[in-house]
N, C-alpha and C. Protein backbone atom coordinates (compact mmCIF):
# COMPACT_ATOMS: atom_id res chain seq x y z
N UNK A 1 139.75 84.65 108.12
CA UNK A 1 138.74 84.30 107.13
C UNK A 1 138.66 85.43 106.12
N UNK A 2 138.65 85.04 104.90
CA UNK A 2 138.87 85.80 103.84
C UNK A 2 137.14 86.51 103.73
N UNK A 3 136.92 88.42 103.32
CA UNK A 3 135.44 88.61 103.33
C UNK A 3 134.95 87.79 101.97
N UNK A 4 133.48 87.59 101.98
CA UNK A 4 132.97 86.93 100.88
C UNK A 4 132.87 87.97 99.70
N UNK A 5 133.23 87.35 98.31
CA UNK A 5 132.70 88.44 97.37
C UNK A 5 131.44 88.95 97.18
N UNK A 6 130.97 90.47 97.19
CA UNK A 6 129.88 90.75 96.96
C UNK A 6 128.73 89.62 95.67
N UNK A 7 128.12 89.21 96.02
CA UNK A 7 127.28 88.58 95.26
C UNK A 7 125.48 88.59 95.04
N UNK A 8 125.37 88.42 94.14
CA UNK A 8 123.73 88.72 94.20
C UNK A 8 122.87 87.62 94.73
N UNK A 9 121.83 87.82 95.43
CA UNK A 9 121.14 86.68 96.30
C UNK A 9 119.89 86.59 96.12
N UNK A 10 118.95 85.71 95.86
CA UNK A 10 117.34 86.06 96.06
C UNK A 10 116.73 85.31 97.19
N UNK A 11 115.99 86.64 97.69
CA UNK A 11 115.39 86.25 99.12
C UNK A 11 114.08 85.68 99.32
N UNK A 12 113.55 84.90 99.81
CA UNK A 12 112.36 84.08 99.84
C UNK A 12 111.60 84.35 101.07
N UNK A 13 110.45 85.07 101.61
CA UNK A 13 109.81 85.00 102.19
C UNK A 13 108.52 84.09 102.05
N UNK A 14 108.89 83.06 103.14
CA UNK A 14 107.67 81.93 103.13
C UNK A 14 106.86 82.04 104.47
N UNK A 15 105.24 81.40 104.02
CA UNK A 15 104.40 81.51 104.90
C UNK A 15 104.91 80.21 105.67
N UNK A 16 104.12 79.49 106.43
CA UNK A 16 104.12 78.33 107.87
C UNK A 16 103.76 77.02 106.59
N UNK A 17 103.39 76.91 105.51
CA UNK A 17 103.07 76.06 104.86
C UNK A 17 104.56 76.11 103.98
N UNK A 18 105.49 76.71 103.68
CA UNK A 18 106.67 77.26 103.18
C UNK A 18 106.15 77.61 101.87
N UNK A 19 104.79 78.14 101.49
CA UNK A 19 104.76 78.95 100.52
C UNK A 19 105.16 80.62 100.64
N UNK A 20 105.54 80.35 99.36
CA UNK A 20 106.47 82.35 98.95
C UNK A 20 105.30 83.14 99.24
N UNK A 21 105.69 84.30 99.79
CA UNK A 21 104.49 85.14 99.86
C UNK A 21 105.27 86.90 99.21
N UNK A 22 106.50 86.26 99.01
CA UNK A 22 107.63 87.39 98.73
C UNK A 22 108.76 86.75 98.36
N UNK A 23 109.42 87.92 96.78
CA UNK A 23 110.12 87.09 96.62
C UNK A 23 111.43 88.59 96.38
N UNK A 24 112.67 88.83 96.44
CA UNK A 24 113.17 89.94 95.08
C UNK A 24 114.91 89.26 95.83
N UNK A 25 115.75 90.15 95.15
CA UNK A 25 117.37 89.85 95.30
C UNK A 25 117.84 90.77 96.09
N UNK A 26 118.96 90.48 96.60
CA UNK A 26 119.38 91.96 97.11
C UNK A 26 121.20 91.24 97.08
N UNK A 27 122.08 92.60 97.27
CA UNK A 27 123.52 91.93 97.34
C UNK A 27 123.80 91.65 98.25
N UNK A 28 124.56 90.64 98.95
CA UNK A 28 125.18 90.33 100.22
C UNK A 28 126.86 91.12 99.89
N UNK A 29 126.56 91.91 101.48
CA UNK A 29 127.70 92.71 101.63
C UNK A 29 128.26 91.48 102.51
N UNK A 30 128.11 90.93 103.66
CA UNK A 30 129.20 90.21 104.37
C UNK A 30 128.01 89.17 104.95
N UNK A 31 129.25 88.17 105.41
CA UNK A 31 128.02 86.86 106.23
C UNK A 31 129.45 86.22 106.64
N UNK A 32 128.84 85.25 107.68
CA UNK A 32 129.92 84.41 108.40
C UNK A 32 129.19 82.85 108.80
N UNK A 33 129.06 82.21 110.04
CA UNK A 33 128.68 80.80 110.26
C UNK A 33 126.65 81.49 110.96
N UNK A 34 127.04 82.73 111.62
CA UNK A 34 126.11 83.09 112.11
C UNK A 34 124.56 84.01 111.57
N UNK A 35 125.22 84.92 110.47
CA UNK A 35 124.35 85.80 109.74
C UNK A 35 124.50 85.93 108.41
N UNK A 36 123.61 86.35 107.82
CA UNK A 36 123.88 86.95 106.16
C UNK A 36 123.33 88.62 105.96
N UNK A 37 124.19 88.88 105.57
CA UNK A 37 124.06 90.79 105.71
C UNK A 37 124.16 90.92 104.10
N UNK A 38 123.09 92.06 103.91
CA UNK A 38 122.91 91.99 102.31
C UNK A 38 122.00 93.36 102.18
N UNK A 39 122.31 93.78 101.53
CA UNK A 39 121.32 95.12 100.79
C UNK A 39 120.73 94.62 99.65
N UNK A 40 119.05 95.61 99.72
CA UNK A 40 118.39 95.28 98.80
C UNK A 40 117.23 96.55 98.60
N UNK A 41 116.77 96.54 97.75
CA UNK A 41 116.05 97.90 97.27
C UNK A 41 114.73 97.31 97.63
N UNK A 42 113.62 98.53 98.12
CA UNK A 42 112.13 98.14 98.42
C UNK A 42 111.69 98.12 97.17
N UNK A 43 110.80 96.83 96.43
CA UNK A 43 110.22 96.69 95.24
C UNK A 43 109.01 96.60 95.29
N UNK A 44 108.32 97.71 96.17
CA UNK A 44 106.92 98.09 95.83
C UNK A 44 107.14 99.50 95.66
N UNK A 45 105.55 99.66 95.30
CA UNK A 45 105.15 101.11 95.28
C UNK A 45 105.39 101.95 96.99
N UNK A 46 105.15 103.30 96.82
CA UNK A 46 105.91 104.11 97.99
C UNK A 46 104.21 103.28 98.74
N UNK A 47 104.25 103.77 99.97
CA UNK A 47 103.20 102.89 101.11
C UNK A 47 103.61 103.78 102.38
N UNK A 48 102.72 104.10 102.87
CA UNK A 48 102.68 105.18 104.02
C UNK A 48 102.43 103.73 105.61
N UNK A 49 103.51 103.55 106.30
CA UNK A 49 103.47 102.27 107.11
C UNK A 49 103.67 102.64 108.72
N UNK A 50 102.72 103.11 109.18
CA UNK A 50 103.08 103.67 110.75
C UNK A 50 103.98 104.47 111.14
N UNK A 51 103.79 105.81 110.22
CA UNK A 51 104.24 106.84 110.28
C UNK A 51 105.80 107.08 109.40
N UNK A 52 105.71 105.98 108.55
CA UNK A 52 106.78 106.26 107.70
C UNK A 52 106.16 106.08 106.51
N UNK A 53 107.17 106.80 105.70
CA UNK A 53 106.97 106.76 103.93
C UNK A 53 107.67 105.54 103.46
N UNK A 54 107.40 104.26 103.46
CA UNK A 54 108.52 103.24 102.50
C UNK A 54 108.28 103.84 101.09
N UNK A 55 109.47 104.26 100.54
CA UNK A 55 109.34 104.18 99.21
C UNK A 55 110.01 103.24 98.29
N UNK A 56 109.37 103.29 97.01
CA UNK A 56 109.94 102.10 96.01
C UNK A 56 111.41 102.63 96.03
N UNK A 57 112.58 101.78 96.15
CA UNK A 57 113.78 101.82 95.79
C UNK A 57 114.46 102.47 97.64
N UNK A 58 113.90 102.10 98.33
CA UNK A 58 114.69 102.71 99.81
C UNK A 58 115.22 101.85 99.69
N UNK A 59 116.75 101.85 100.48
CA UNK A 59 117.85 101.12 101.12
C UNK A 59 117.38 99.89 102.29
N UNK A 60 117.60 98.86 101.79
CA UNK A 60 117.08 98.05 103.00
C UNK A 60 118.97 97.28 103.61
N UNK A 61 119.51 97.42 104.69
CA UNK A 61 120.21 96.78 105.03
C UNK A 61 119.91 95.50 106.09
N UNK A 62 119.58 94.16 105.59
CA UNK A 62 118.95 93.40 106.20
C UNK A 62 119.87 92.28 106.57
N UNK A 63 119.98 91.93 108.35
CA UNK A 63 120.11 90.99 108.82
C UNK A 63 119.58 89.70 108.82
N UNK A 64 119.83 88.78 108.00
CA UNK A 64 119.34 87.67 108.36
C UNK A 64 120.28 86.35 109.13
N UNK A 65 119.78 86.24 110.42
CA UNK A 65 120.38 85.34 111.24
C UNK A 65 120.24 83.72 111.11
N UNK A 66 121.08 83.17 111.55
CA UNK A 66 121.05 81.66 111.04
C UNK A 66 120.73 80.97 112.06
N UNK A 67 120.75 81.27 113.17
CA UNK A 67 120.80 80.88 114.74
C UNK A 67 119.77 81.61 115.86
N UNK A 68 119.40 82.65 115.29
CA UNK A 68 118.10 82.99 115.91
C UNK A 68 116.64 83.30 115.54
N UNK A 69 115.87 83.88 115.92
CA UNK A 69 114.33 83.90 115.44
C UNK A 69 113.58 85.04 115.36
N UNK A 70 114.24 85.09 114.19
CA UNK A 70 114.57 87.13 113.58
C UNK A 70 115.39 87.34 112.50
N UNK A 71 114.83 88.35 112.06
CA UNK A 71 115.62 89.08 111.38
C UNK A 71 115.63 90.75 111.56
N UNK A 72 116.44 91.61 110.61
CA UNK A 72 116.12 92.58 111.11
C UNK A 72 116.54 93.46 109.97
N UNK A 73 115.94 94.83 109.40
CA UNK A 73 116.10 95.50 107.99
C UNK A 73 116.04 96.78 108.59
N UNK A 74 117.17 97.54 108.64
CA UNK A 74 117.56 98.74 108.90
C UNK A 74 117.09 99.47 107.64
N UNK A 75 116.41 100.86 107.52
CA UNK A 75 115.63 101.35 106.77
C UNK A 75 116.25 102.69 106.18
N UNK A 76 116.77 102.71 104.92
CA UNK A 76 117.23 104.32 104.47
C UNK A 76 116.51 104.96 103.57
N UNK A 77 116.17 106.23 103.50
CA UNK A 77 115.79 106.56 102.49
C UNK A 77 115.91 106.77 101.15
N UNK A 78 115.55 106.45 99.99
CA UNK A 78 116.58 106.47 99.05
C UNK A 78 116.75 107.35 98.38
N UNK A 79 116.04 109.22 98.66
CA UNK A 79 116.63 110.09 97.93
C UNK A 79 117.92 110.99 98.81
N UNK A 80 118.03 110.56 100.47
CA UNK A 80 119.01 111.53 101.22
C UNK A 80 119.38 110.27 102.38
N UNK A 81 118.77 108.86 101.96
CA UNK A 81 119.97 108.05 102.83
C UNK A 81 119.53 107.78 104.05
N UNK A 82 118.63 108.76 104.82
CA UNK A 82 118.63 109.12 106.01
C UNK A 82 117.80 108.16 106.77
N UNK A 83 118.33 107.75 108.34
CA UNK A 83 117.77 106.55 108.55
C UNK A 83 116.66 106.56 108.92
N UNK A 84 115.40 105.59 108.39
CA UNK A 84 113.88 105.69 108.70
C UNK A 84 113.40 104.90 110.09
N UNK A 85 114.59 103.88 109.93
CA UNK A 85 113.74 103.12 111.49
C UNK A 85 114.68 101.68 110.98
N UNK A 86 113.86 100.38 112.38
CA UNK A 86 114.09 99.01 111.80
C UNK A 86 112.59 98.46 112.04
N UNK A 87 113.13 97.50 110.77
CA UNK A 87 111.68 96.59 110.67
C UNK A 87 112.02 95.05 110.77
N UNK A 88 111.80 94.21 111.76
CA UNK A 88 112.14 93.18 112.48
C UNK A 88 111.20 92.11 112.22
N UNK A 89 111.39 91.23 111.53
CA UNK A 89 110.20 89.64 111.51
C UNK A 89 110.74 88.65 112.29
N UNK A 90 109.64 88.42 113.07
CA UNK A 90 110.13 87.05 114.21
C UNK A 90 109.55 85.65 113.07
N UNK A 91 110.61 84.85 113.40
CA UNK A 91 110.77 83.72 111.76
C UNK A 91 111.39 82.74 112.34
N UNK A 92 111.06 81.38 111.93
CA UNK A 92 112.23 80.54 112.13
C UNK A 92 113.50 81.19 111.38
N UNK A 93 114.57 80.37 112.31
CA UNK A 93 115.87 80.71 111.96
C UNK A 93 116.13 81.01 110.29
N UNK A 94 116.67 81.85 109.60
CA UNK A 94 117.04 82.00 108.28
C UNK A 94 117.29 80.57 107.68
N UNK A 95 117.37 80.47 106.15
CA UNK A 95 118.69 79.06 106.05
C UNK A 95 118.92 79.77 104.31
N UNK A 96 120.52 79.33 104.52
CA UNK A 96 121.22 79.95 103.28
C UNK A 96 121.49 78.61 102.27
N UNK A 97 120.70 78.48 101.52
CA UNK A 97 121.20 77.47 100.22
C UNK A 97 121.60 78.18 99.30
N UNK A 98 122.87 77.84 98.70
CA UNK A 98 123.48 78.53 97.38
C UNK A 98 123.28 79.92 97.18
N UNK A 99 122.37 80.52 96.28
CA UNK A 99 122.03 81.95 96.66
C UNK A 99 120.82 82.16 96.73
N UNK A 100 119.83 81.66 97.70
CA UNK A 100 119.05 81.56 98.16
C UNK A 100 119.41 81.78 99.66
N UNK A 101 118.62 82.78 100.32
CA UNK A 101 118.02 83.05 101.46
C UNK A 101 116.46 82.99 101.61
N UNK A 102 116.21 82.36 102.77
CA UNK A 102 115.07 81.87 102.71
C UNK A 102 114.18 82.23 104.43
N UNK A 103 113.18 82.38 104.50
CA UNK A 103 112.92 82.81 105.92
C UNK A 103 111.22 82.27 106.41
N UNK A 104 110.72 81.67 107.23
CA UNK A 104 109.33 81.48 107.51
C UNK A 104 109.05 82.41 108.26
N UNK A 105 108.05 83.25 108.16
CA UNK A 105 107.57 84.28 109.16
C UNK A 105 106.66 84.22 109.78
N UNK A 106 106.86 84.35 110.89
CA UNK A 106 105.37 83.81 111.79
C UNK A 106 104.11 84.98 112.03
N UNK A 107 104.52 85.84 111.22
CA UNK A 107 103.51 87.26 111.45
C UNK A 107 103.58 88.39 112.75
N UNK A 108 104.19 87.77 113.30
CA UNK A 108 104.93 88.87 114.55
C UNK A 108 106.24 89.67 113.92
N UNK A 109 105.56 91.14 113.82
CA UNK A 109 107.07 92.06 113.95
C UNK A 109 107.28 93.30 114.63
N UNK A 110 108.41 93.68 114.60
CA UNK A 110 108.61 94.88 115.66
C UNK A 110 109.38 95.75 114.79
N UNK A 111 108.88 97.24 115.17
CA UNK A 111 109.24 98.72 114.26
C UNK A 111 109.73 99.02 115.58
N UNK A 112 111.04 99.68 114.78
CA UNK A 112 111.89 100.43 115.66
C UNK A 112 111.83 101.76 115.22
N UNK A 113 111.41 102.68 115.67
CA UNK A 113 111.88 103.94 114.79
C UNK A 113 112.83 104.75 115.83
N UNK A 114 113.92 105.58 114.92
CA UNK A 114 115.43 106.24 115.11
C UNK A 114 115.34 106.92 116.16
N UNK A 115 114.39 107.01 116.45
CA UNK A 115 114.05 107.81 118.58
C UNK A 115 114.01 106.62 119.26
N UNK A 116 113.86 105.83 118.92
CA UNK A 116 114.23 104.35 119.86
C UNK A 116 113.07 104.26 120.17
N UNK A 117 111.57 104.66 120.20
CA UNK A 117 110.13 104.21 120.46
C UNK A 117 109.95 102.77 119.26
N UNK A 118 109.15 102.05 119.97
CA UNK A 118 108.86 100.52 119.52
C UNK A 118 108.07 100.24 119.09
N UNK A 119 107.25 99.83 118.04
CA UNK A 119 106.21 98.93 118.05
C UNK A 119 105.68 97.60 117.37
N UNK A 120 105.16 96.80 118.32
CA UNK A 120 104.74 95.39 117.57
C UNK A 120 103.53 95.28 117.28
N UNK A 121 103.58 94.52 116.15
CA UNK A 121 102.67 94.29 114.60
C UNK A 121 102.63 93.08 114.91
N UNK A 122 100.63 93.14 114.11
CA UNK A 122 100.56 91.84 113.64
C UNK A 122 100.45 90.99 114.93
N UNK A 123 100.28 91.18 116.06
CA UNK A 123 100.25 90.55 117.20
C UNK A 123 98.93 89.58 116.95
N UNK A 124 97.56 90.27 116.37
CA UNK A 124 96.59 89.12 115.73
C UNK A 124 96.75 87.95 115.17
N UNK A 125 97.48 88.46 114.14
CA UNK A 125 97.09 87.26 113.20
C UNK A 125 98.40 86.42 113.64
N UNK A 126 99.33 86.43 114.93
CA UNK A 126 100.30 85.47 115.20
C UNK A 126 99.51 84.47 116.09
N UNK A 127 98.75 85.09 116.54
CA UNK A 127 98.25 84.54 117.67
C UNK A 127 96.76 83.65 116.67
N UNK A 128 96.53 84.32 115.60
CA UNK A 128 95.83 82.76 115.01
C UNK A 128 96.31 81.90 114.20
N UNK A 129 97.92 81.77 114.20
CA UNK A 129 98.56 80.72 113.21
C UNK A 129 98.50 79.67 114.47
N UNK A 130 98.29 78.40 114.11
CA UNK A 130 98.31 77.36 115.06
C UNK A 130 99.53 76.85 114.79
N UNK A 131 100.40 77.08 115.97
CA UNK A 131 101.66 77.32 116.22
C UNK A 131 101.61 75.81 117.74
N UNK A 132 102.31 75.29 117.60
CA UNK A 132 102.62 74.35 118.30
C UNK A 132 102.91 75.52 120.05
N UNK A 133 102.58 75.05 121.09
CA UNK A 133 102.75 75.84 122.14
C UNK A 133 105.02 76.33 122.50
N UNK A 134 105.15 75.23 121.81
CA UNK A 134 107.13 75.24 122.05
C UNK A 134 107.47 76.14 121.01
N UNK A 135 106.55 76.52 119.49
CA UNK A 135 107.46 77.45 118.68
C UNK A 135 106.70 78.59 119.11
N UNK A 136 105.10 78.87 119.81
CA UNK A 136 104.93 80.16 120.20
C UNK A 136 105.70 80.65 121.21
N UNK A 137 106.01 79.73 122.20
CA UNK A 137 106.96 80.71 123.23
C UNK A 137 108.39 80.50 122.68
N UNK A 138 108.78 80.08 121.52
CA UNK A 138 110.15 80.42 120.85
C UNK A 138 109.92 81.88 120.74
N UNK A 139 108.84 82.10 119.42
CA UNK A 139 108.55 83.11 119.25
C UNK A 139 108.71 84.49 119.76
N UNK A 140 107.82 84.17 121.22
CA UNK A 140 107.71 84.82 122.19
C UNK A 140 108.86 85.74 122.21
N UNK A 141 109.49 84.68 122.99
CA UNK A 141 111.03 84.77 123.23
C UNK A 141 112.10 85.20 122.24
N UNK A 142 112.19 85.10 121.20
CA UNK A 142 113.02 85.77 120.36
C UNK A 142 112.34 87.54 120.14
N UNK A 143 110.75 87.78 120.39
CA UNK A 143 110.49 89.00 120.57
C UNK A 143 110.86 89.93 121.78
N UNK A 144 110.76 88.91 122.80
CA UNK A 144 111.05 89.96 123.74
C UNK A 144 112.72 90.50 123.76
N UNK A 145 113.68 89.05 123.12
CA UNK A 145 114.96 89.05 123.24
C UNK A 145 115.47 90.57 121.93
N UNK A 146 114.85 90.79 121.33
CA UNK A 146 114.88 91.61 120.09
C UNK A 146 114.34 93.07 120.67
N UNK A 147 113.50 92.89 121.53
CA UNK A 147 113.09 94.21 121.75
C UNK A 147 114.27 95.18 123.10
N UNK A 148 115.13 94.14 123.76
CA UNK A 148 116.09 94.49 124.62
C UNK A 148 117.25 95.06 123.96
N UNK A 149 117.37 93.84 122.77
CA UNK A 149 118.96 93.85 121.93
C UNK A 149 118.61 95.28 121.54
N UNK A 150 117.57 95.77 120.56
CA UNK A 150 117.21 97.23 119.81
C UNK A 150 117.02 98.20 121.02
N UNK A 151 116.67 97.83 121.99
CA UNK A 151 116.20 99.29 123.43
C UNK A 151 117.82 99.85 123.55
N UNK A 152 118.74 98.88 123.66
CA UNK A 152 119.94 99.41 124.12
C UNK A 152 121.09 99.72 123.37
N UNK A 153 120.99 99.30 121.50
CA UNK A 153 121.96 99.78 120.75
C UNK A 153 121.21 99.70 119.04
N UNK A 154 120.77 99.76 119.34
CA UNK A 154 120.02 99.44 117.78
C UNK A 154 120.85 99.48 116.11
N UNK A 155 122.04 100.18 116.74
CA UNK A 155 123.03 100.08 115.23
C UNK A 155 123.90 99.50 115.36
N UNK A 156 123.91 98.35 116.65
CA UNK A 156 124.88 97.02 116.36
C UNK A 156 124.24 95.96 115.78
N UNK A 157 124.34 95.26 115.24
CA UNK A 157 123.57 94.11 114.71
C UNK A 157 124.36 93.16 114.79
């Protein structure tokens, strides 16, 4: 299989109603039947986020999967590169139309930071989206499955 040409993409973060709640581009470096891998710059202001600095313009290298219930954005800094952590949204599966990436997020996520310590977010307000009982323990389950995959290699994706 021939790699895909670098191309520019815009990413759609939608709420449970599939309204945008986020929108910006980023390039897709590679993708296949299973994922879409793409860099994209942070387009807010810098934000101090559980012990990290996100700043405007950091490196985001973000997994988005087509087949599971997650994603996942490896974090660089953008004046020395250096890696900040991962930041993980449990979501229905991705879906890639044309150049559109698109993602529902259910408000559950998990911080990885580069010492391999964990933490999950947002555990509230998942637990008040009225979530059918079969997509909360999807949910569930793609968190706990995410928190094993990152405990034991976190820079394979």
């Amino acid at each position: 299989m021939n790699p895909t040409p670098k191309s520019e993409i815009a990413v759609l973060k939608l709420n449970l109603q599939g309204e945008e709640t986020w929108r910006y581009t980023g390039e897709v470096i590679s993708e296949d039947q299973e994922k879409v891998i793409l860099q994209a710059l942070f387009n807010r202001e810098d934000t101090p986020f559980y012990g990290i600095l996100l700043k405007k313009e950091d490196r985001f290298i973000e997994t988005f999967f087509l087949d599971r219930w997650y994603n996942i954005f490896e974090i660089h800094d953008r004046d020395d590169d250096h890696l900040k952590g991962w930041y993980c949204n449990i979501s229905y599966p991705a879906k890639r139309e044309g150049q559109v990436i698109s993602y529902i997020d259910l408000a559950l996520d998990l911080l990885v930071y580069p010492d391999g310590r964990q933490l999950t977010l947002d555990e509230d307000e998942f637990l008040e989206l009225r979530l059918t009982p079969e997509v909360q323990a999807q949910a569930l389950s793609a968190l706990a499955e995410l928190k094993h995959y990152l405990d034991h290699d976190p820079q394979r994706k």
